[in-house]
PDB file of N, CA and C in Angstrom:
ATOM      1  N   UNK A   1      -0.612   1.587 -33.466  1.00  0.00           N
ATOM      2  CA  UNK A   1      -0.426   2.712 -32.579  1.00  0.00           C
ATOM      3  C   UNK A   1       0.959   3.338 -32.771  1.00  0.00           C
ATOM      4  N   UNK A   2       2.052   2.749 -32.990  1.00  0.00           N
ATOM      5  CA  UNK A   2       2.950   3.238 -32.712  1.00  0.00           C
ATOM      6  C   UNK A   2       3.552   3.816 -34.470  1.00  0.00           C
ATOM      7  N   UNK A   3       2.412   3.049 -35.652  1.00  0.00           N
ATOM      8  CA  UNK A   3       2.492   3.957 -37.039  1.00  0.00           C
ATOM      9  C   UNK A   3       2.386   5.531 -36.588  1.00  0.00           C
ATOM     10  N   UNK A   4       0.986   5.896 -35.664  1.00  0.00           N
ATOM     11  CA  UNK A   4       0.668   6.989 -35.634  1.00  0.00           C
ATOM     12  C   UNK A   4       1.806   7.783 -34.761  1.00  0.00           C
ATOM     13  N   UNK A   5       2.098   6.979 -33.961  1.00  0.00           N
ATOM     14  CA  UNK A   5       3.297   7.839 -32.963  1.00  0.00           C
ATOM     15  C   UNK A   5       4.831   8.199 -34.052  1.00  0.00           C
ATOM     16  N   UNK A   6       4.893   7.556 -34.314  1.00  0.00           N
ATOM     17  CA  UNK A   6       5.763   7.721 -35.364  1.00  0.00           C
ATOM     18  C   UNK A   6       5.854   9.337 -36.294  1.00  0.00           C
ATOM     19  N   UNK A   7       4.234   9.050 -36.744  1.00  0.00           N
ATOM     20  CA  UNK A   7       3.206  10.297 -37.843  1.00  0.00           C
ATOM     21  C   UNK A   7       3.294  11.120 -37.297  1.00  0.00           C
ATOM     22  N   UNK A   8       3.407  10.945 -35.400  1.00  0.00           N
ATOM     23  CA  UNK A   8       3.133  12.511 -34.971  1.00  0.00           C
ATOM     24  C   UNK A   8       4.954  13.369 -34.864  1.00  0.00           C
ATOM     25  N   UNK A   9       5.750  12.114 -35.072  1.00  0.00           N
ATOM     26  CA  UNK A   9       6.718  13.020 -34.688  1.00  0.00           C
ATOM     27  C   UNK A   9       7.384  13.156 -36.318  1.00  0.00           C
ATOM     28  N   UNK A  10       6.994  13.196 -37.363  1.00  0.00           N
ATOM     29  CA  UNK A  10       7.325  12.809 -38.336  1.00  0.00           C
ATOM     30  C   UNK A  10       7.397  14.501 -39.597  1.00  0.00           C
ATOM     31  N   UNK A  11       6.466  15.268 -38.688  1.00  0.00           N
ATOM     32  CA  UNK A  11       6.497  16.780 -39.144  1.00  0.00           C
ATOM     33  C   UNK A  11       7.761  17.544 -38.542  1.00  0.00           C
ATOM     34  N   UNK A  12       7.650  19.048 -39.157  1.00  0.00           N
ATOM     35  CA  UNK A  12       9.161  19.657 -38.738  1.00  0.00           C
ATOM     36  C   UNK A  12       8.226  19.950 -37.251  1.00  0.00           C
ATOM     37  N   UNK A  13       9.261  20.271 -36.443  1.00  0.00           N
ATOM     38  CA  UNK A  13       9.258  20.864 -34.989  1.00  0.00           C
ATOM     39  C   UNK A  13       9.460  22.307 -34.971  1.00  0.00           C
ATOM     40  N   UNK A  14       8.294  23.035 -33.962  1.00  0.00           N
ATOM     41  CA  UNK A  14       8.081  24.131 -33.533  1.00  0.00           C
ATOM     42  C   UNK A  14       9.616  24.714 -33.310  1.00  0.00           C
ATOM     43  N   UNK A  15       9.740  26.047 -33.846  1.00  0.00           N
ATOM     44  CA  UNK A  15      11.350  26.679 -32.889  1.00  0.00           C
ATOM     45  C   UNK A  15      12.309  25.659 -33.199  1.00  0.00           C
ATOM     46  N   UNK A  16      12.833  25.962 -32.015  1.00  0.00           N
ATOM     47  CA  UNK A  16      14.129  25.195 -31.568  1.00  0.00           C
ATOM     48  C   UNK A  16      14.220  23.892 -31.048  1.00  0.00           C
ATOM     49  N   UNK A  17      13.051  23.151 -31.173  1.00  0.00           N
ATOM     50  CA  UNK A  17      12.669  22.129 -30.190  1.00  0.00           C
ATOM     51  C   UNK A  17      13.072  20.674 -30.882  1.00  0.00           C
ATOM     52  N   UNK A  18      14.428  19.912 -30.416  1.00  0.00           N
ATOM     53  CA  UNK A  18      14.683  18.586 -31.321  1.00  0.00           C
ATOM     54  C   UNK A  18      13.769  17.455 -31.550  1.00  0.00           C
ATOM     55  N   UNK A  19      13.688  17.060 -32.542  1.00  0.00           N
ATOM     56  CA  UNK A  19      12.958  16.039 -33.185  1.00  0.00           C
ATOM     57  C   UNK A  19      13.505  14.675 -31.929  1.00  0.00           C
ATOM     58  N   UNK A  20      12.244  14.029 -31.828  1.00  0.00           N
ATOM     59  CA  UNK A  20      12.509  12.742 -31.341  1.00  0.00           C
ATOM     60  C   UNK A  20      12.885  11.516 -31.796  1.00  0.00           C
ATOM     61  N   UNK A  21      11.860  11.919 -32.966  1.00  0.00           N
ATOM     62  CA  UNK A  21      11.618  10.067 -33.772  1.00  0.00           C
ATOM     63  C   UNK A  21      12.758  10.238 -34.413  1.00  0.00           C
ATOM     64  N   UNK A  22      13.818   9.169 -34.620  1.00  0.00           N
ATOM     65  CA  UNK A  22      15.059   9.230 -35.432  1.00  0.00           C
ATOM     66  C   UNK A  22      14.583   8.019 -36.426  1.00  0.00           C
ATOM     67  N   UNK A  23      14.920   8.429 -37.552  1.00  0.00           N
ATOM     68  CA  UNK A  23      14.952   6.842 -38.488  1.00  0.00           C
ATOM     69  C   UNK A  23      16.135   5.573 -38.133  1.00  0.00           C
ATOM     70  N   UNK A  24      17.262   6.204 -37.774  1.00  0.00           N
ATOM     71  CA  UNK A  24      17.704   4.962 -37.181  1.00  0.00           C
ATOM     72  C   UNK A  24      17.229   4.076 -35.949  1.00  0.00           C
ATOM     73  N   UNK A  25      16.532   4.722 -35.506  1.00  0.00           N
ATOM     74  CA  UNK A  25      15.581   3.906 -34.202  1.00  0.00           C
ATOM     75  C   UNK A  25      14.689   3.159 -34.492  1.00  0.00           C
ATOM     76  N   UNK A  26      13.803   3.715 -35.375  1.00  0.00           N
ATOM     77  CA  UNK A  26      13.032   3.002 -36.037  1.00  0.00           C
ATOM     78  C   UNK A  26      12.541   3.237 -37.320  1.00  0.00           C
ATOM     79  N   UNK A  27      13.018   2.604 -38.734  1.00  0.00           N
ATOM     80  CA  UNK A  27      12.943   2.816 -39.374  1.00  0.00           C
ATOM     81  C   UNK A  27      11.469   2.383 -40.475  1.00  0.00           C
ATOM     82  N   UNK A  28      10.930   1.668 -39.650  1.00  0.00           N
ATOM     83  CA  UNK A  28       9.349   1.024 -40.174  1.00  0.00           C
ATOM     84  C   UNK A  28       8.901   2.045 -41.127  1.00  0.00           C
ATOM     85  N   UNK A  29       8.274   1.972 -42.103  1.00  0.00           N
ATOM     86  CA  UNK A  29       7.359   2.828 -42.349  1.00  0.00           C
ATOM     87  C   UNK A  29       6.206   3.309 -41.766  1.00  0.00           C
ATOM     88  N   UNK A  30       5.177   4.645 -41.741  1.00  0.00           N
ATOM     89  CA  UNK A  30       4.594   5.498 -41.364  1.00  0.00           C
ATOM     90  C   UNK A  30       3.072   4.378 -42.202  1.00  0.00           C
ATOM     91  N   UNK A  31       2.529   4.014 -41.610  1.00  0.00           N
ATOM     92  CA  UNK A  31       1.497   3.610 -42.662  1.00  0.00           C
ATOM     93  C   UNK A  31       0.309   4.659 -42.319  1.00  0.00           C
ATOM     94  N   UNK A  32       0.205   5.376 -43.245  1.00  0.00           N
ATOM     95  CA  UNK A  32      -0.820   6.715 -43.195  1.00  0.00           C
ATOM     96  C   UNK A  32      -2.327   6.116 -42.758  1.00  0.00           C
ATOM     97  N   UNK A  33      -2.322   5.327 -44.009  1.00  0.00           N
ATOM     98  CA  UNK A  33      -4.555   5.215 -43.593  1.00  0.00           C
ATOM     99  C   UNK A  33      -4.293   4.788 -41.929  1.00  0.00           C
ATOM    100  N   UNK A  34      -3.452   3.920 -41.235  1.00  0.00           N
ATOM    101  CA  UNK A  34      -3.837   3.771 -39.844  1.00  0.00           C
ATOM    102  C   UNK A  34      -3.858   4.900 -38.803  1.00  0.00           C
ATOM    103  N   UNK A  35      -2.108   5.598 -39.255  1.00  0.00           N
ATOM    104  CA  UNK A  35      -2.091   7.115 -38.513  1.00  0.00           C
ATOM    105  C   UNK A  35      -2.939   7.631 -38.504  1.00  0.00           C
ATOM    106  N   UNK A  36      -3.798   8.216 -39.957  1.00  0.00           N
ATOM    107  CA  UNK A  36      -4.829   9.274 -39.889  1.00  0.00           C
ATOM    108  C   UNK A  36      -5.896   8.602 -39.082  1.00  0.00           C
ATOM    109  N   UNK A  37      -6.723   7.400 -39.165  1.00  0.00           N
ATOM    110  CA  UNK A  37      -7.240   6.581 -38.947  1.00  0.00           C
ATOM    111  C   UNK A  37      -7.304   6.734 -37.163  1.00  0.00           C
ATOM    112  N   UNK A  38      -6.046   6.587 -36.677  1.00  0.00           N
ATOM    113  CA  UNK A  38      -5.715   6.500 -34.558  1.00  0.00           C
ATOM    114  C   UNK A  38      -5.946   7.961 -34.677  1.00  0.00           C
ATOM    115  N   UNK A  39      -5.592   9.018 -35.659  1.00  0.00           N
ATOM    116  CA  UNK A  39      -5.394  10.750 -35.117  1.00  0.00           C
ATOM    117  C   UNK A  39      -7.023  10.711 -35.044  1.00  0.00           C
ATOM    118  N   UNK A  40      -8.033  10.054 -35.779  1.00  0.00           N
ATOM    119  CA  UNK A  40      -9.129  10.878 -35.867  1.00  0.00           C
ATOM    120  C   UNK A  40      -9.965  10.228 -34.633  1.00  0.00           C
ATOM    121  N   UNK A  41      -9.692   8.857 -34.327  1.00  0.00           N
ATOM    122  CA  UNK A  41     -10.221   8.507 -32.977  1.00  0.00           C
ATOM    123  C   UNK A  41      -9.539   9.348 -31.819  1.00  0.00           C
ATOM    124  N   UNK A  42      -8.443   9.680 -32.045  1.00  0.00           N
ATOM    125  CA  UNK A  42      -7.354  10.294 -30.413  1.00  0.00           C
ATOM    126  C   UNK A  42      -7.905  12.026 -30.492  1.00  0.00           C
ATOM    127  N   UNK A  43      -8.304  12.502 -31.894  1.00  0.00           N
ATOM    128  CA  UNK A  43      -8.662  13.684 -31.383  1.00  0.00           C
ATOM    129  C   UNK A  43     -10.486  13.769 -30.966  1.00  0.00           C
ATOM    130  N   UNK A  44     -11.415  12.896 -31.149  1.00  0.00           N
ATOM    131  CA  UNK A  44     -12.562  12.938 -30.599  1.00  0.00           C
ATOM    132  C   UNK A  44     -12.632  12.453 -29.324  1.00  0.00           C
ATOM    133  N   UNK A  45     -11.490  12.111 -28.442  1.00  0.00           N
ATOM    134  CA  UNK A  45     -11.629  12.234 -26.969  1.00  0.00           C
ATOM    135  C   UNK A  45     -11.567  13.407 -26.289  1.00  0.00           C
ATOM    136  N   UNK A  46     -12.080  13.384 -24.953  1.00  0.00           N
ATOM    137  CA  UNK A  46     -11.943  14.752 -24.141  1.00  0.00           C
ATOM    138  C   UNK A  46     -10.104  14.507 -23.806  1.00  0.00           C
ATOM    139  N   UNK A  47      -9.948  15.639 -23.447  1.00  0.00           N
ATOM    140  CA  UNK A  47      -8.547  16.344 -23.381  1.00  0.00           C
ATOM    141  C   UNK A  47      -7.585  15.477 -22.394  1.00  0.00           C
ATOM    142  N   UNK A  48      -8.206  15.202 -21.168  1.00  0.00           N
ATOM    143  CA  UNK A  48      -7.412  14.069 -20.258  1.00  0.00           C
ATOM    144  C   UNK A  48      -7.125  12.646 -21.156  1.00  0.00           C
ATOM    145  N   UNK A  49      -8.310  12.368 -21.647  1.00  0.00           N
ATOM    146  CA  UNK A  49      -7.886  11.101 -22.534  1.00  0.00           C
ATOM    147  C   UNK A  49      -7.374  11.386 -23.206  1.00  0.00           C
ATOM    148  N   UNK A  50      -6.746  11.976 -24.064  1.00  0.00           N
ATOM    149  CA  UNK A  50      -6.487  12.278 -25.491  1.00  0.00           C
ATOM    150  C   UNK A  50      -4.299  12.406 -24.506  1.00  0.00           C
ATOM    151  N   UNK A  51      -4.208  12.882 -23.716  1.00  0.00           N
ATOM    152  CA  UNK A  51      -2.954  13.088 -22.323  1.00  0.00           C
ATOM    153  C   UNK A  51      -2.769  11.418 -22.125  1.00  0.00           C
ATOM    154  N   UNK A  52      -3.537  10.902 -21.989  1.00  0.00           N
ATOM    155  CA  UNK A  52      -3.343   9.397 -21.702  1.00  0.00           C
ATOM    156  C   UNK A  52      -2.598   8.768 -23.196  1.00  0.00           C
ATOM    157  N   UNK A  53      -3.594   8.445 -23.955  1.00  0.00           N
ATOM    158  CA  UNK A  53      -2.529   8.313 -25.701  1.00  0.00           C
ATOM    159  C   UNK A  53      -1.309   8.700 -25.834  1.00  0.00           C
ATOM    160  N   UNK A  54      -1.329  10.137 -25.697  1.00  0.00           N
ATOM    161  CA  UNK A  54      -0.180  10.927 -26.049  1.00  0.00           C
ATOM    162  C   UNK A  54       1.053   9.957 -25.001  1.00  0.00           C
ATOM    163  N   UNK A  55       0.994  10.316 -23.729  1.00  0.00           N
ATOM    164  CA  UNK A  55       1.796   9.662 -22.682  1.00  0.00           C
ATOM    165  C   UNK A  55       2.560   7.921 -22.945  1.00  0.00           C
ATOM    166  N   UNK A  56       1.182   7.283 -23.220  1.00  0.00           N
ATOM    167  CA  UNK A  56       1.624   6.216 -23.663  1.00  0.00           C
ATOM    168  C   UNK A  56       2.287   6.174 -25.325  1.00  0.00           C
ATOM    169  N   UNK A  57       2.135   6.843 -25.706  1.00  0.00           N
ATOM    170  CA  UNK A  57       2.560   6.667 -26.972  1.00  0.00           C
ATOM    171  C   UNK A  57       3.778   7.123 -27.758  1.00  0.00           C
ATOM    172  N   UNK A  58       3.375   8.407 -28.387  1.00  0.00           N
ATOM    173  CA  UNK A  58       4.109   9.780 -28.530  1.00  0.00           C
ATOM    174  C   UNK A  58       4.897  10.357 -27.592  1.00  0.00           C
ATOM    175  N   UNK A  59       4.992  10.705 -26.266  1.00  0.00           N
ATOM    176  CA  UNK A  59       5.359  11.159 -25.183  1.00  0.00           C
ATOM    177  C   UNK A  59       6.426   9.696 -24.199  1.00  0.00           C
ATOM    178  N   UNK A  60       6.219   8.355 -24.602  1.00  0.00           N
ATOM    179  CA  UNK A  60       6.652   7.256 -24.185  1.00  0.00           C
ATOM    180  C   UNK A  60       8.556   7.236 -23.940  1.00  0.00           C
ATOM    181  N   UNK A  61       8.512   7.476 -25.305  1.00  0.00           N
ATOM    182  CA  UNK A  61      10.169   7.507 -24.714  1.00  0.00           C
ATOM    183  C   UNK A  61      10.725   8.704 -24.603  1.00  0.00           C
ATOM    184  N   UNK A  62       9.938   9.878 -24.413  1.00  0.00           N
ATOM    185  CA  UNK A  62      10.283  11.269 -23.970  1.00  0.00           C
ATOM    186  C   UNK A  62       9.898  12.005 -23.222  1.00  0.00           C
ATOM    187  N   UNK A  63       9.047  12.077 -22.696  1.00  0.00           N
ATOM    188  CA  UNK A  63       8.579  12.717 -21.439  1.00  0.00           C
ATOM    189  C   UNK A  63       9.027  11.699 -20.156  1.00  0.00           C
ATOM    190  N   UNK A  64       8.308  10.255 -20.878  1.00  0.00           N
ATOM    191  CA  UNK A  64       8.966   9.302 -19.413  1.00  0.00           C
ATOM    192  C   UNK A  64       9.420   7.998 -19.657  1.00  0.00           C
ATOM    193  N   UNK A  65      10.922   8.615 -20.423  1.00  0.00           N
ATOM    194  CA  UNK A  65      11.409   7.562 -20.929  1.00  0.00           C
ATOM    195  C   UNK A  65      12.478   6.484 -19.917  1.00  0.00           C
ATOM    196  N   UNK A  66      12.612   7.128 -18.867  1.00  0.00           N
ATOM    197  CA  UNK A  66      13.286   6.490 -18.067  1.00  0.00           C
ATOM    198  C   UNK A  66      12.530   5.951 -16.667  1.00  0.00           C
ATOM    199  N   UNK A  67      10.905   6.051 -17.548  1.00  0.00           N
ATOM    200  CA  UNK A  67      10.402   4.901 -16.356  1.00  0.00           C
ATOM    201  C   UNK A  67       9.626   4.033 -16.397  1.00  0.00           C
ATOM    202  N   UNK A  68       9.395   3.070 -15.504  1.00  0.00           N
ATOM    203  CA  UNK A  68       8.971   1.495 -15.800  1.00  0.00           C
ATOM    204  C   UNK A  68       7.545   1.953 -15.781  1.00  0.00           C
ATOM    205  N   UNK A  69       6.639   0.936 -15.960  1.00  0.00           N
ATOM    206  CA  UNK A  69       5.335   1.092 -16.500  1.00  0.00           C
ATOM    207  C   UNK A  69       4.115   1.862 -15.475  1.00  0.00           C
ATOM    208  N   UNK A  70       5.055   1.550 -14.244  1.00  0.00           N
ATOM    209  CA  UNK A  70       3.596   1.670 -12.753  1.00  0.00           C
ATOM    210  C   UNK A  70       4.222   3.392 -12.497  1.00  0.00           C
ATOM    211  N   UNK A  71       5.419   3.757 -12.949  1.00  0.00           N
ATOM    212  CA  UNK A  71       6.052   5.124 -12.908  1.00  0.00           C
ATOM    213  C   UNK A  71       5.828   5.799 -13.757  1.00  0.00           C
ATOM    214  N   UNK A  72       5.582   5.802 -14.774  1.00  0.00           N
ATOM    215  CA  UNK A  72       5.025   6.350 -16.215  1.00  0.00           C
ATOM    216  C   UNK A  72       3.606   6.716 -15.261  1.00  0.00           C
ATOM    217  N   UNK A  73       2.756   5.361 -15.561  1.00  0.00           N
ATOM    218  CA  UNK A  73       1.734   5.823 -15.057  1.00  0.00           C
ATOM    219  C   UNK A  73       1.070   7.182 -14.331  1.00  0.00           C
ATOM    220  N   UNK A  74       1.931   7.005 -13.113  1.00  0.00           N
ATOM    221  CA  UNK A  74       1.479   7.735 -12.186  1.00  0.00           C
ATOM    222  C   UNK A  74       2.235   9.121 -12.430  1.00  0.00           C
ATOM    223  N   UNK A  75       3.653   9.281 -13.123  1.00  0.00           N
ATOM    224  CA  UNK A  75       4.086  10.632 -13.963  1.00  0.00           C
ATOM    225  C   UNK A  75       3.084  11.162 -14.700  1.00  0.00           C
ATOM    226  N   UNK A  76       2.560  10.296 -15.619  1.00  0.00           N
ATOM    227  CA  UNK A  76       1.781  10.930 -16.575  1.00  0.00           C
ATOM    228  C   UNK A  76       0.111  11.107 -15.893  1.00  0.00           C
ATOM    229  N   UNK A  77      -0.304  10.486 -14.834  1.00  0.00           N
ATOM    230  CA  UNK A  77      -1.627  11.013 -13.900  1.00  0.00           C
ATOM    231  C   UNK A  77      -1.013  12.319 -13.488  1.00  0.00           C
ATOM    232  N   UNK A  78      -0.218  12.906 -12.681  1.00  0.00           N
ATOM    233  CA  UNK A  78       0.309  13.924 -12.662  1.00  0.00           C
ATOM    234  C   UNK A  78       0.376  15.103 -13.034  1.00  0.00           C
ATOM    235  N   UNK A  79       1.419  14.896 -14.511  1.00  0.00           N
ATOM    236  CA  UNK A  79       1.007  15.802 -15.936  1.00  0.00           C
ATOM    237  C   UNK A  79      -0.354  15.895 -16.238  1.00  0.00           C
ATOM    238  N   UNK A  80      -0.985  14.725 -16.229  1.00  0.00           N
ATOM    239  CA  UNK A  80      -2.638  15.466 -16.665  1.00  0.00           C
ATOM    240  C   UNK A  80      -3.465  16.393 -15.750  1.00  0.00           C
ATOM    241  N   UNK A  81      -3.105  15.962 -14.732  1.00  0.00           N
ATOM    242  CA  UNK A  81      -3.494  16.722 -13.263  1.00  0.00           C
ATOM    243  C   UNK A  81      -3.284  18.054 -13.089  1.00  0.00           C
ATOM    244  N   UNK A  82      -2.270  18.208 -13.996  1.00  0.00           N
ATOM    245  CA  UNK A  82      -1.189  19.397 -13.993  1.00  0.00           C
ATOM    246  C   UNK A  82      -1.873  20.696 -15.355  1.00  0.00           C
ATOM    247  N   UNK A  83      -2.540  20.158 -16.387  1.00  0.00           N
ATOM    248  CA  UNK A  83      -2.760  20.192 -17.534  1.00  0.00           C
ATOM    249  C   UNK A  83      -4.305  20.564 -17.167  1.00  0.00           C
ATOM    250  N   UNK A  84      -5.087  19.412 -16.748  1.00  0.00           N
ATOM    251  CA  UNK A  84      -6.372  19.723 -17.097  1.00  0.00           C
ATOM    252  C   UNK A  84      -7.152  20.027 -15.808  1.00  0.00           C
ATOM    253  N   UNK A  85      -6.816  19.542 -14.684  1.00  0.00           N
ATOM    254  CA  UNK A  85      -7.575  19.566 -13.942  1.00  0.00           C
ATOM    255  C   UNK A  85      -8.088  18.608 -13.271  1.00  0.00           C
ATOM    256  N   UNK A  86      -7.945  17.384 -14.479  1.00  0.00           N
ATOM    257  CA  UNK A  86      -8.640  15.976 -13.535  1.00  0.00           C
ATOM    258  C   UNK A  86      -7.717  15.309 -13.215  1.00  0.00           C
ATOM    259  N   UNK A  87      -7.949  14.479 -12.488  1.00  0.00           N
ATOM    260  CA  UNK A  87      -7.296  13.908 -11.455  1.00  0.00           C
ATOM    261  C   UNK A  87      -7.899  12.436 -11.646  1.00  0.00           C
ATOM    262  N   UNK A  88      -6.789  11.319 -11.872  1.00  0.00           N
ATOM    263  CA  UNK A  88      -7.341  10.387 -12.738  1.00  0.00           C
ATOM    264  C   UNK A  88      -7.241   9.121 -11.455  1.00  0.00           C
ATOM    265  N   UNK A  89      -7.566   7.816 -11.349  1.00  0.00           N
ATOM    266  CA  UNK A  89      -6.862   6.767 -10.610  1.00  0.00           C
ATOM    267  C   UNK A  89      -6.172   5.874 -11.291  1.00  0.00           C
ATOM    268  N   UNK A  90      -5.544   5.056 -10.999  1.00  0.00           N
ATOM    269  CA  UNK A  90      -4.158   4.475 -11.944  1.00  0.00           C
ATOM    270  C   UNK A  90      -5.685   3.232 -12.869  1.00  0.00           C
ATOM    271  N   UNK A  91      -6.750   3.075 -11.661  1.00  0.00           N
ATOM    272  CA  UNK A  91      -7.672   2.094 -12.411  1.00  0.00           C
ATOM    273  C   UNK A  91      -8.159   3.045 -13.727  1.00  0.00           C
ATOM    274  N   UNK A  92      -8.769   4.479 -13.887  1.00  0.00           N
ATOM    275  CA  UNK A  92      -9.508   5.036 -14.509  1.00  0.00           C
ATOM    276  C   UNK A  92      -8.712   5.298 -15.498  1.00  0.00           C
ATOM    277  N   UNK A  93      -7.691   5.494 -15.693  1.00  0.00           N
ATOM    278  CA  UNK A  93      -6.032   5.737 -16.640  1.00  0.00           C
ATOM    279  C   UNK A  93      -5.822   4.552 -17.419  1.00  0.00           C
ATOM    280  N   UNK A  94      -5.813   3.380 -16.451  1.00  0.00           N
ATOM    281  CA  UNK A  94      -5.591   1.742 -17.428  1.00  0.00           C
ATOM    282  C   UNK A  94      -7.207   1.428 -18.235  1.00  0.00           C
ATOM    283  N   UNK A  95      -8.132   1.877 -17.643  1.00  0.00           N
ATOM    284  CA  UNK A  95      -9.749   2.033 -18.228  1.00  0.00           C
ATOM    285  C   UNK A  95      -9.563   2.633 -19.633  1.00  0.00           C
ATOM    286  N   UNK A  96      -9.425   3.897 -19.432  1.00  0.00           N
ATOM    287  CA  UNK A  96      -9.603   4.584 -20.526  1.00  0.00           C
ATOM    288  C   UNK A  96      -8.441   4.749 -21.857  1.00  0.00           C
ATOM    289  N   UNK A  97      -7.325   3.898 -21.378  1.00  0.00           N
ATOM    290  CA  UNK A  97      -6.328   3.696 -22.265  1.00  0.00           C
ATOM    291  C   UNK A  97      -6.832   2.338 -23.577  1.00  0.00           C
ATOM    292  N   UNK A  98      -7.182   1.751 -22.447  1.00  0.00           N
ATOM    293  CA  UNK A  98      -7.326   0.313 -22.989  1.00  0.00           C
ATOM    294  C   UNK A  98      -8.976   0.064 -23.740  1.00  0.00           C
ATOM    295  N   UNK A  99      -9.936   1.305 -23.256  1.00  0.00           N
ATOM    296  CA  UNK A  99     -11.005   1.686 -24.395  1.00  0.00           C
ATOM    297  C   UNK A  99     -10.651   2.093 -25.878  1.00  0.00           C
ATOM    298  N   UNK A 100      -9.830   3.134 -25.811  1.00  0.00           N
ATOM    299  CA  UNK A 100      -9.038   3.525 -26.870  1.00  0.00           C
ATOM    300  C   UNK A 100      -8.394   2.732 -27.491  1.00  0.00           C
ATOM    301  N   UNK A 101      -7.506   1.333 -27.159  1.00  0.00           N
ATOM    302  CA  UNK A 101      -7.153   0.807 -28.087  1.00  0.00           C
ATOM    303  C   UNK A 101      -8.106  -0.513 -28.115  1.00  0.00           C
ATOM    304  N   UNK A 102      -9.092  -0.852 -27.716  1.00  0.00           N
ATOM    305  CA  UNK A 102     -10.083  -0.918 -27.989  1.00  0.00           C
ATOM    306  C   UNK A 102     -10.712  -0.621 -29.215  1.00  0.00           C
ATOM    307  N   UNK A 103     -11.095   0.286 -28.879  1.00  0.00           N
ATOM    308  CA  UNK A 103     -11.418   1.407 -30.398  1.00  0.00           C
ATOM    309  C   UNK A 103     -11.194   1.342 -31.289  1.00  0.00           C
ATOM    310  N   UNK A 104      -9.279   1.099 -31.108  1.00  0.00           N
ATOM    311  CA  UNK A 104      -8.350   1.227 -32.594  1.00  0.00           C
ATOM    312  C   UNK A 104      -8.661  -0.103 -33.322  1.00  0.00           C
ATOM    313  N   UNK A 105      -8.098  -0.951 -32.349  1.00  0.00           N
ATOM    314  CA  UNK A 105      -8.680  -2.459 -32.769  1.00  0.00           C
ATOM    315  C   UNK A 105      -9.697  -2.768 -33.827  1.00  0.00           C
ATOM    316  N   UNK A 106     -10.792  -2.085 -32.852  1.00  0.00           N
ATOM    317  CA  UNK A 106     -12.599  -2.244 -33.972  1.00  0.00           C
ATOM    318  C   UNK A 106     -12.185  -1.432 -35.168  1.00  0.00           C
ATOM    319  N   UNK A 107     -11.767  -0.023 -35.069  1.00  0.00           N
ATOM    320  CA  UNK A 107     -11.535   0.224 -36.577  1.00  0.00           C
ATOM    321  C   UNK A 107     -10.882  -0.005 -37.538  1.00  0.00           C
ATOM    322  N   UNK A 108     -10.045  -1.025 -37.202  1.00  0.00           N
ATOM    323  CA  UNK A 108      -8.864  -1.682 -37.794  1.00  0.00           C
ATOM    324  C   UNK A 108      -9.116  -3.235 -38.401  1.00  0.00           C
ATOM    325  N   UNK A 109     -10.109  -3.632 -37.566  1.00  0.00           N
ATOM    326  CA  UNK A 109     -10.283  -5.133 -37.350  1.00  0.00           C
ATOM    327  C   UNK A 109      -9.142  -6.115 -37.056  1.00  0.00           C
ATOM    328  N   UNK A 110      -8.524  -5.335 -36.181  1.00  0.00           N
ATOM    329  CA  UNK A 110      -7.133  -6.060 -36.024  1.00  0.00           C
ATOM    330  C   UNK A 110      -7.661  -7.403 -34.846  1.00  0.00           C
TER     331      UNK A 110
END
């Protein structure tokens, strides 16, 4: 998961907008077949799920990087709330996160 989070911040940035991922932070390599691999499961979810990934992932130490796990949470129920329309419960959020890596798992055989 966090190859692909990496992948997503790994292109140039829109405008003016600073890059997150620094190589001195983490310098791992990008392992592509998994990135492409999590992008093609994360983009065949509907749009709230797909807000859940992002949040936990990509969005983790930047949108809500200064909060503990039950605060994230409920920031990022929020933002999706804010975004799509649905309105999630912290149970239906830990559900559908943990399908997804789920998911990744089976296609990985990790």
């Amino acid at each position: 998961m966090w190859s692909w989070a990496r992948w997503c911040w790994s292109g140039e940035t829109p405008g003016n907008l600073l890059r997150y991922y620094a190589d001195e932070i983490d310098a791992r390599p990008i392992v592509m077949e998994h990135a492409h691999g999590v992008d093609a499961l994360h983009r065949a979810l509907p749009h709230h799920e797909r807000m859940i990934v992002i949040a936990e992932y990509p969005q983790r130490n930047v949108r809500f990087w200064d909060l503990e796990h039950d605060d994230r949470r409920s920031a990022a129920r929020r933002w999706i709330s804010s975004v799509t329309g649905v309105s999630l419960t912290d149970h239906q959020y830990r559900l559908y996160l943990g399908l997804f890596l789920d998911s990744v798992k089976r296609r990985f055989r990790l």
